[in-house]
N, C-alpha and C. Protein backbone atom coordinates (compact mmCIF):
# COMPACT_ATOMS: atom_id res chain seq x y z
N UNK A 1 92.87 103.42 105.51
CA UNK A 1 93.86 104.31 104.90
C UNK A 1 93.53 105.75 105.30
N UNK A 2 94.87 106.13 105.18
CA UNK A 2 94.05 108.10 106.08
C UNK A 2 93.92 108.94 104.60
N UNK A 3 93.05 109.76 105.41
CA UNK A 3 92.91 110.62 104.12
C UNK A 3 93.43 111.78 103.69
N UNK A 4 94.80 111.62 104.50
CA UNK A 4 95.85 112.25 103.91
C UNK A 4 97.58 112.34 104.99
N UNK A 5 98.41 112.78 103.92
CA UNK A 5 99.91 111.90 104.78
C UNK A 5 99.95 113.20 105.62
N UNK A 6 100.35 113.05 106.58
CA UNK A 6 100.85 114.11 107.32
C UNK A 6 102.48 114.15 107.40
N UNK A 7 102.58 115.27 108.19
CA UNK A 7 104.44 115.74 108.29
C UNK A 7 104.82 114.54 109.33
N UNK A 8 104.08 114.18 110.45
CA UNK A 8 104.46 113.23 111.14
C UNK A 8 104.56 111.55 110.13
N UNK A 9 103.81 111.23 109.54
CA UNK A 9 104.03 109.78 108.50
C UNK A 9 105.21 110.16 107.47
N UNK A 10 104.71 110.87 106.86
CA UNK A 10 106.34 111.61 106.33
C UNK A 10 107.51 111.57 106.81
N UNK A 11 107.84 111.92 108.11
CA UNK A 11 109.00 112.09 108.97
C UNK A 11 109.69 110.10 109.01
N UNK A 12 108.23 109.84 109.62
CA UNK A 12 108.80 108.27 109.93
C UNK A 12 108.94 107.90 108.31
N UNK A 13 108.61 108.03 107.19
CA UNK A 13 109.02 107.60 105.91
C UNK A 13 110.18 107.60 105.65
N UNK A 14 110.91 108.73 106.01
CA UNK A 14 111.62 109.25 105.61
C UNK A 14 113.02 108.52 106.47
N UNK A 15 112.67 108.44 107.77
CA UNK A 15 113.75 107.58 108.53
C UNK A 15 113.69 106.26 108.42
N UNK A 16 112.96 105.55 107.93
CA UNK A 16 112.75 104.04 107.47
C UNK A 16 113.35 104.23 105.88
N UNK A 17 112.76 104.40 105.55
CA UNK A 17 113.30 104.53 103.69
C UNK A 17 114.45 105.15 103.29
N UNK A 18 114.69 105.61 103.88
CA UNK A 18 115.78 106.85 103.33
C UNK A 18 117.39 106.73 105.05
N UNK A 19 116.59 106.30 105.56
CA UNK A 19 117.80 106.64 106.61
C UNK A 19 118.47 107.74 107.34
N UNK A 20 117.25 108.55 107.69
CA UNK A 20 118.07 110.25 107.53
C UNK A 20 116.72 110.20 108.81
N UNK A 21 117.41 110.63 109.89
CA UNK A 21 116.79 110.73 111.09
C UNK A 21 116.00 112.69 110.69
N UNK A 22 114.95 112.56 110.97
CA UNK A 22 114.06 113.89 110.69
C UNK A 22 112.97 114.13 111.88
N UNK A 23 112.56 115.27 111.77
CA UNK A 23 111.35 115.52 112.96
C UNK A 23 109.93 115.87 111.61
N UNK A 24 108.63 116.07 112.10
CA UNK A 24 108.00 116.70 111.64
C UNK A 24 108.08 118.15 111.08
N UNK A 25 108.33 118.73 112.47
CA UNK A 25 108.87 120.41 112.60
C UNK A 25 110.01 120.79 111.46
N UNK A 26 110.62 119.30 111.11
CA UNK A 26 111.93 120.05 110.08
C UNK A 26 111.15 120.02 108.64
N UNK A 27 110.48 119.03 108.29
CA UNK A 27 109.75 118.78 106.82
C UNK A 27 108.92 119.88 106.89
N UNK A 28 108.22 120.60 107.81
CA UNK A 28 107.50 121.21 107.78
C UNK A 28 107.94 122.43 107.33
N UNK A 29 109.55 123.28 107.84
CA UNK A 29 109.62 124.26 107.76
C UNK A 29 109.55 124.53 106.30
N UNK A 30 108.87 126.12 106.16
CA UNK A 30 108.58 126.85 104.95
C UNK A 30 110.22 126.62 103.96
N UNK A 31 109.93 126.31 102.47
CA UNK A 31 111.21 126.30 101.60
C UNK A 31 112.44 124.86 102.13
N UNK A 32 111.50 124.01 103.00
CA UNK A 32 112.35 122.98 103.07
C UNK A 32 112.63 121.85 102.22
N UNK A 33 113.92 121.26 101.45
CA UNK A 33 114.02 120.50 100.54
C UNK A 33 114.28 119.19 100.89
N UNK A 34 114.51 118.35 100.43
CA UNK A 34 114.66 116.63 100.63
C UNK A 34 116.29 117.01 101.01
N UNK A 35 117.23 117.48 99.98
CA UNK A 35 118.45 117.69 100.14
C UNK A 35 118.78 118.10 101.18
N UNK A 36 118.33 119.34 101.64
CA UNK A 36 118.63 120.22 102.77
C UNK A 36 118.98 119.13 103.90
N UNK A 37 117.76 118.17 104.06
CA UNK A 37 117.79 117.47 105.35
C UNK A 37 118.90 115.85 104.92
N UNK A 38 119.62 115.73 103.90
CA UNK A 38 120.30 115.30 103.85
C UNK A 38 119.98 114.05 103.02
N UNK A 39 118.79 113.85 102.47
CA UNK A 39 118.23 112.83 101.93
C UNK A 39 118.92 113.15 100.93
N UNK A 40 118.95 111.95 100.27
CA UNK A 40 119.48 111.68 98.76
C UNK A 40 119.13 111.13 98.03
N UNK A 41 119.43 111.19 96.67
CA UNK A 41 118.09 110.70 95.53
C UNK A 41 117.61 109.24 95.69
N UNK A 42 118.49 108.25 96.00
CA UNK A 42 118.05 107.44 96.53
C UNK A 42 117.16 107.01 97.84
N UNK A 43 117.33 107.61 98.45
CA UNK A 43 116.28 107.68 100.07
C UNK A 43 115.17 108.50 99.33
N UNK A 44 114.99 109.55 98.46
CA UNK A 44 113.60 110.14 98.30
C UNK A 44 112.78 108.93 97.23
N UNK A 45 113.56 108.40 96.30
CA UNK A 45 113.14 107.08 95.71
C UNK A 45 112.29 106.13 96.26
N UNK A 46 113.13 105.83 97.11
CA UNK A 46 112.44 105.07 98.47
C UNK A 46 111.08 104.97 98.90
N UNK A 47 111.26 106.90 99.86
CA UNK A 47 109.82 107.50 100.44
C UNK A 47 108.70 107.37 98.92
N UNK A 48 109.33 107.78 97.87
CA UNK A 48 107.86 107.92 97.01
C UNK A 48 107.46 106.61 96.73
N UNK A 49 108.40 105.68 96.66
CA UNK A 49 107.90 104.54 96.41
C UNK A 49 106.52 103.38 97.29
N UNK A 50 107.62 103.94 98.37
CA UNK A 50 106.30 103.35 99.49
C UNK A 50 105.03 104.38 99.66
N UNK A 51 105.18 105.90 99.31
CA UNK A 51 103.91 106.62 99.58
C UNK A 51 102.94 106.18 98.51
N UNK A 52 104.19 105.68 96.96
CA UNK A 52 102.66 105.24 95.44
C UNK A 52 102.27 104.17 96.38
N UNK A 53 102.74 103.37 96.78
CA UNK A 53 102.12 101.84 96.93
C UNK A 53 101.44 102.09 98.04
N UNK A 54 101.51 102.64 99.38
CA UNK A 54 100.41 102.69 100.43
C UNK A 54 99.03 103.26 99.46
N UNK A 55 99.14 104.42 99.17
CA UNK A 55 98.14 105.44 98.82
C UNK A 55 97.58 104.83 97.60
N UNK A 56 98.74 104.12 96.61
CA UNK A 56 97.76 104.34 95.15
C UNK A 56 97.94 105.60 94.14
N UNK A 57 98.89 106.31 94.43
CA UNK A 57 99.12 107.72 93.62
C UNK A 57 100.29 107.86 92.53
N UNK A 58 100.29 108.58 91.73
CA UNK A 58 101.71 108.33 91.09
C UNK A 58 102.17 109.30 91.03
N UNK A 59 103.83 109.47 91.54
CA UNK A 59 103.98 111.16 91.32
C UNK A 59 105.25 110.85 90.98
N UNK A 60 105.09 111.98 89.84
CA UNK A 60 106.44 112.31 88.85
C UNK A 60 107.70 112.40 89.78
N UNK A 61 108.89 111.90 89.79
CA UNK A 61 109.69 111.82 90.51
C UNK A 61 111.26 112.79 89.54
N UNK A 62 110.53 113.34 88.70
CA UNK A 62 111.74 113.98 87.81
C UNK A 62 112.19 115.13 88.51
N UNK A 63 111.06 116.10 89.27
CA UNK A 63 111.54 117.08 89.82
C UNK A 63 111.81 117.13 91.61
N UNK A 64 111.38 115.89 91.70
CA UNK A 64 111.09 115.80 93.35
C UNK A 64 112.26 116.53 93.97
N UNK A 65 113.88 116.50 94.05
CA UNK A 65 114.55 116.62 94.86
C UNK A 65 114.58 118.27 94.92
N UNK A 66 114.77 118.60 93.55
CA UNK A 66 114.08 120.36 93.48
C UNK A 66 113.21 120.80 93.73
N UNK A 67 112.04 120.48 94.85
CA UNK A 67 110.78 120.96 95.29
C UNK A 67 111.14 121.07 96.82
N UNK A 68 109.80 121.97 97.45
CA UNK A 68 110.35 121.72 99.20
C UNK A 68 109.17 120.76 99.42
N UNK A 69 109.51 120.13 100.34
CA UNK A 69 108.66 119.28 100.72
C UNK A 69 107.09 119.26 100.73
N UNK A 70 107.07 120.98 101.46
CA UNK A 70 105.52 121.07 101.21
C UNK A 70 105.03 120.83 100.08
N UNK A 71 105.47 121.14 99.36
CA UNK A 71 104.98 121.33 97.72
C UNK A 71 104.71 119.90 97.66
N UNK A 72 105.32 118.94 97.77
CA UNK A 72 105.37 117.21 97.43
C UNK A 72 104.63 116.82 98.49
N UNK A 73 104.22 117.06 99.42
CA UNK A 73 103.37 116.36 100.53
C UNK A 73 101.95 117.14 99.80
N UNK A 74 101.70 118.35 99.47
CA UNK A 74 100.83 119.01 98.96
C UNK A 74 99.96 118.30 97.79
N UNK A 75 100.57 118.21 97.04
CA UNK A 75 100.81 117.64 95.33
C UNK A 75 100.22 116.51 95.67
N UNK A 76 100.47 115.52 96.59
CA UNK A 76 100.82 113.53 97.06
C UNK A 76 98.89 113.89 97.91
N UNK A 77 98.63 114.82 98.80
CA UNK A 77 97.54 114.68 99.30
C UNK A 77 96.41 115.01 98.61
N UNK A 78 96.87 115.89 96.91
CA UNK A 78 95.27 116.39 96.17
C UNK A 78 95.94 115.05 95.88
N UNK A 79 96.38 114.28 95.49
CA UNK A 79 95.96 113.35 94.84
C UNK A 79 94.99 111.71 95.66
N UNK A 80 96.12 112.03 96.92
CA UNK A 80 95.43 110.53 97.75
C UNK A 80 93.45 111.54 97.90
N UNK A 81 93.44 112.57 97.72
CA UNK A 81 91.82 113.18 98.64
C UNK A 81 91.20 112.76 97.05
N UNK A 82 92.01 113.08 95.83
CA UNK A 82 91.12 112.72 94.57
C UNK A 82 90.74 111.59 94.22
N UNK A 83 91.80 110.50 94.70
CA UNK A 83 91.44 109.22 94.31
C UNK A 83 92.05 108.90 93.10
N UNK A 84 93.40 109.67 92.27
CA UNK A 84 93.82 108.91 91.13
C UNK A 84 95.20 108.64 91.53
């Protein structure tokens, strides 16, 4: 298991789960949202679902679609580096 998701595993999450063709470079940009790139609450459902079950993490999914990505890839990696 890696010890932490990158924008590239992300990207492919995101086009498997969700259906919304993405690059790294786009999740990455500063203030970028799930919405923006066209995902929808259902496709981000998806990505978190398979990121709890690879990793083992649990993340609140109440505010997800209102965050930018960094923030949720951020949030998802203290947790896979903490171990809860």
């Amino acid at each position: 298991m890696a010890a932490e998701i990158t924008y590239e595993e992300l990207a492919t999450l995101v086009r498997t789960r969700a259906g919304v063709q993405v690059t790294a470079e786009e999740l990455a940009e500063p203030g970028r949202m799930f919405l923006d790139l066209g995902v929808d609450s259902l496709g981000v459902l998806g990505v978190l679902a398979d990121v709890e079950n690879r990793y083992g993490v649990s993340v609140d999914s109440a505010e997800l679609l209102g965050r930018p990505v960094a923030e949720f890839l951020k949030d998802v990696n203290a947790q896979v580096a903490s171990g809860s």
